[in-house]
Each structure stands twice: as structure tokens, then as C-alpha cells.
C-alpha atoms as a PDB file:
ATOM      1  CA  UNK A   1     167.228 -50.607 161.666  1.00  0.00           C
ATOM      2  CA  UNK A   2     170.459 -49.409 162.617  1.00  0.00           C
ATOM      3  CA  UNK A   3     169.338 -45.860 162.904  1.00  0.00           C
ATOM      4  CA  UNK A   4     166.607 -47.051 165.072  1.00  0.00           C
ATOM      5  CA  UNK A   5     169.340 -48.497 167.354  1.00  0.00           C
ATOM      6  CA  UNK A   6     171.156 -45.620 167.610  1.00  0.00           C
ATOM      7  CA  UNK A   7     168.303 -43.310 168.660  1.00  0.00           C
ATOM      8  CA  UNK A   8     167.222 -45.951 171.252  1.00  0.00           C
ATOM      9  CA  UNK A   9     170.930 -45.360 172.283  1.00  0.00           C
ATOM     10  CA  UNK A  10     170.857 -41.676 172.932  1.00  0.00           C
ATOM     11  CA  UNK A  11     167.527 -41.958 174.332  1.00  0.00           C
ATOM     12  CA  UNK A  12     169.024 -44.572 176.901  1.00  0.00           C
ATOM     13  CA  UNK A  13     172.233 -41.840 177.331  1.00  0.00           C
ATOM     14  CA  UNK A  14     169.794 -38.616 177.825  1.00  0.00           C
ATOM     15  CA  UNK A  15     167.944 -40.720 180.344  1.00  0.00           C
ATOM     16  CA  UNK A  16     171.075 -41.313 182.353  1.00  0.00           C
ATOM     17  CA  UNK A  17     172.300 -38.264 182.072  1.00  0.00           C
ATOM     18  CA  UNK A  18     168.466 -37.365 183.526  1.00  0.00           C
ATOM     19  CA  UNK A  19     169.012 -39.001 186.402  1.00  0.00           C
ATOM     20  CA  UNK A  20     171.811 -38.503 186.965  1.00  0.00           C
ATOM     21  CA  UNK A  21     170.414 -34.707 187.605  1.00  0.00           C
ATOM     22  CA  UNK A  22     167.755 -35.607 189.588  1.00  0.00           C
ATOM     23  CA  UNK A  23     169.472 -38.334 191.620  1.00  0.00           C
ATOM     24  CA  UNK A  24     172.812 -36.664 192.498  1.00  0.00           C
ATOM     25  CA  UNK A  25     174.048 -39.839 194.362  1.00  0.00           C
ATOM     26  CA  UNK A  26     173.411 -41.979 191.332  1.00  0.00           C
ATOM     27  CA  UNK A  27     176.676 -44.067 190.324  1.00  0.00           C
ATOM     28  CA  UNK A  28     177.199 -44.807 186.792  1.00  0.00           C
ATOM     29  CA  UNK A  29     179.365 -47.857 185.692  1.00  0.00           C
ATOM     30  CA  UNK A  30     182.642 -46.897 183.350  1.00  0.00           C
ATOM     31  CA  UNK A  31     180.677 -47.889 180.469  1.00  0.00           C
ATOM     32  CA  UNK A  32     177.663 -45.759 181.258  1.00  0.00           C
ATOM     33  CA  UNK A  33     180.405 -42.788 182.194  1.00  0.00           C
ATOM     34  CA  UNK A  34     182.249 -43.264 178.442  1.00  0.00           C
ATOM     35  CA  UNK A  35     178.541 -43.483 176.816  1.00  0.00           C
ATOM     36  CA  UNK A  36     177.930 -39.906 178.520  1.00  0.00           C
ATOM     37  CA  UNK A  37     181.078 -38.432 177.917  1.00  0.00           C
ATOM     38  CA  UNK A  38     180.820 -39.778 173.863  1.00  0.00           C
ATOM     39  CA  UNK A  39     177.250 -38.375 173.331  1.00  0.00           C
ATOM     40  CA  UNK A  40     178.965 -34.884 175.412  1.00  0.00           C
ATOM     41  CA  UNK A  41     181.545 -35.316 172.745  1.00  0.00           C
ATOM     42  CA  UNK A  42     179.027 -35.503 169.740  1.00  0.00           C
ATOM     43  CA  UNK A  43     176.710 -32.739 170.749  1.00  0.00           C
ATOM     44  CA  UNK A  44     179.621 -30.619 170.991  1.00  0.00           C
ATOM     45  CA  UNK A  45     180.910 -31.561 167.554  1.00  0.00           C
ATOM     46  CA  UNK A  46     176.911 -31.317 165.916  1.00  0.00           C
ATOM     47  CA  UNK A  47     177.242 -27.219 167.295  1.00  0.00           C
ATOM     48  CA  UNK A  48     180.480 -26.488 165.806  1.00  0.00           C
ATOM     49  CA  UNK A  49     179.173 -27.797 162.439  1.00  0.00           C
ATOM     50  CA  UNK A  50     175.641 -25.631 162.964  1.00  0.00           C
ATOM     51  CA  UNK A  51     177.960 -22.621 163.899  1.00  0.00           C
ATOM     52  CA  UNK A  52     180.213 -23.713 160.529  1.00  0.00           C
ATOM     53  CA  UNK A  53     176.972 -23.797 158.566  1.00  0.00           C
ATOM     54  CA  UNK A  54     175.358 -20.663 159.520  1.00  0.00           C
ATOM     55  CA  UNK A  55     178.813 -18.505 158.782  1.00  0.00           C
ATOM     56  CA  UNK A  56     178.763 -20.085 155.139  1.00  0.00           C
ATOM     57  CA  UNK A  57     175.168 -18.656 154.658  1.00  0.00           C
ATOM     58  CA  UNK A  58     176.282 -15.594 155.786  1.00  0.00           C
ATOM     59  CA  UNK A  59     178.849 -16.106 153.263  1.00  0.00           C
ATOM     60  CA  UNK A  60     176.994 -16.956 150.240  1.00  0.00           C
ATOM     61  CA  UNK A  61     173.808 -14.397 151.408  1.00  0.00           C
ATOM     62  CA  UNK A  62     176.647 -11.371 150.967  1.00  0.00           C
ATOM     63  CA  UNK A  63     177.569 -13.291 147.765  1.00  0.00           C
ATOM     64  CA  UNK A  64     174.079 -13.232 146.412  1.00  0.00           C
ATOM     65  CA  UNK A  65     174.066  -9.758 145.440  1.00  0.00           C
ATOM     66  CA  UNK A  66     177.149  -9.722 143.425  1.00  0.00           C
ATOM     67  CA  UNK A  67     177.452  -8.083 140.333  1.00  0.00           C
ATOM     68  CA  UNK A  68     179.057 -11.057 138.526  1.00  0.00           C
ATOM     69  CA  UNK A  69     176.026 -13.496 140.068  1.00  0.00           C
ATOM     70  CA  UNK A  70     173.451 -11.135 138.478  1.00  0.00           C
ATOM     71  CA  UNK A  71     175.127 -11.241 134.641  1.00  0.00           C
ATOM     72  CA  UNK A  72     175.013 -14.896 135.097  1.00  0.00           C
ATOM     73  CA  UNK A  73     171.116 -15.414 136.083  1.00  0.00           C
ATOM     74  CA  UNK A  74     170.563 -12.390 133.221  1.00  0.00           C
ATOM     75  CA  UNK A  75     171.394 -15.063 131.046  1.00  0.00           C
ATOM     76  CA  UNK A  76     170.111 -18.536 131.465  1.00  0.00           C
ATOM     77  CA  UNK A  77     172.470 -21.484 130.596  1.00  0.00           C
ATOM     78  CA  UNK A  78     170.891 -23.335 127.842  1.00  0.00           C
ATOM     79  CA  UNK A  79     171.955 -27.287 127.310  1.00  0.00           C
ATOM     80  CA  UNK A  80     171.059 -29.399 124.514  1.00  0.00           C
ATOM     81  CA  UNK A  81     170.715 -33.491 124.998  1.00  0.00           C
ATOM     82  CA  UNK A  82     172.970 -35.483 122.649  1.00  0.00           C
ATOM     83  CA  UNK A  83     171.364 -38.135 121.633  1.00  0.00           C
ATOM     84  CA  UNK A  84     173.486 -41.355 120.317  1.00  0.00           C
ATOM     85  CA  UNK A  85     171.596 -41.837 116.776  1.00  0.00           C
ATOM     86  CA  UNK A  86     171.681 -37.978 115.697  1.00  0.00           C
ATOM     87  CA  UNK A  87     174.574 -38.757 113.310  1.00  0.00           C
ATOM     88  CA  UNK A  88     172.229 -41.406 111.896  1.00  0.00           C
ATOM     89  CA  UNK A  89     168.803 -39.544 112.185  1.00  0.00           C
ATOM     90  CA  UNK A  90     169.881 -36.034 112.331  1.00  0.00           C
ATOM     91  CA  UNK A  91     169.056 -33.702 115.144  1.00  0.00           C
ATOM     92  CA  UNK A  92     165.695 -34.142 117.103  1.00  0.00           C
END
């Protein structure tokens, strides 16, 4: 529900911000100004963490080729469960 709210929020916000384009003369209250100015806020902060995110997979796609990553899927890591009641039972 809340998430529902929220979009319904930014909807309301991208419509202002719509008219406001279209409608040049169009005066906002404070609260509709600090509503725009928060979601300008927000969209700048959601780029800086896709810019963040596409370095570290340019990061970790240079790391993929690595020497030291290829010994390491040459051998696969093999776990056994411990099960409680093997003391009593012996393995499984």
C-alpha cells in the first residue's frame, strides 16, 4: 500500500512539473515547489547510483578474466551437510 502511495506521489509531482512546462505562468504553492525540488533531488541521487553501478561492472567484468578467478571455478567447492544425529547414526 505504501508503495502504491508513493508512486501516486511522483505521478502527482511529474504532472506538476508537466504543467508547469506547458503553462509557464502556472504558480505552484511552497509545498508543491519543495515536492518538485525533493523528487529533482531523488532523480539526481537514483543517476549517481546507476553511474556507481555501471563502474563496478566494469570493475568486476575486467576481474572476470583473472587468472586467480579461473583456478577457483577449475575446481568446484564441494560442501557436505552436517546433520545433528551422525554421531548417533553415522554418516548419511
Amino acid at each position: 500500500m505504501e508503495a502504491a502511495s508513493d508512486f501516486i506521489g511522483v505521478a502527482a509531482t511529474l504532472l506538476l512539473i508537466k504543467s508547469r512546462s506547458l503553462i509557464p505562468e502556472l504558480e505552484l504553492s511552497s509545498e508543491e515547489e519543495s515536492d518538485v525540488e525533493d523528487l529533482k533531488r531523488r532523480l539526481a541521487q537514483y543517476e549517481r547510483v546507476r553511474e556507481m553501478m555501471r563502474d563496478l561492472s566494469r570493475v568486476f567484468a575486467a576481474l572476470s578474466w583473472s587468472p586467480r578467478r579461473d583456478v577457483l571455478q577449475s575446481q568446484p567447492l564441494r560442501l557436505r551437510a552436517t546433520y545433528p544425529h551422525e554421531s548417533y547414526c553415522g554418516p548419511r
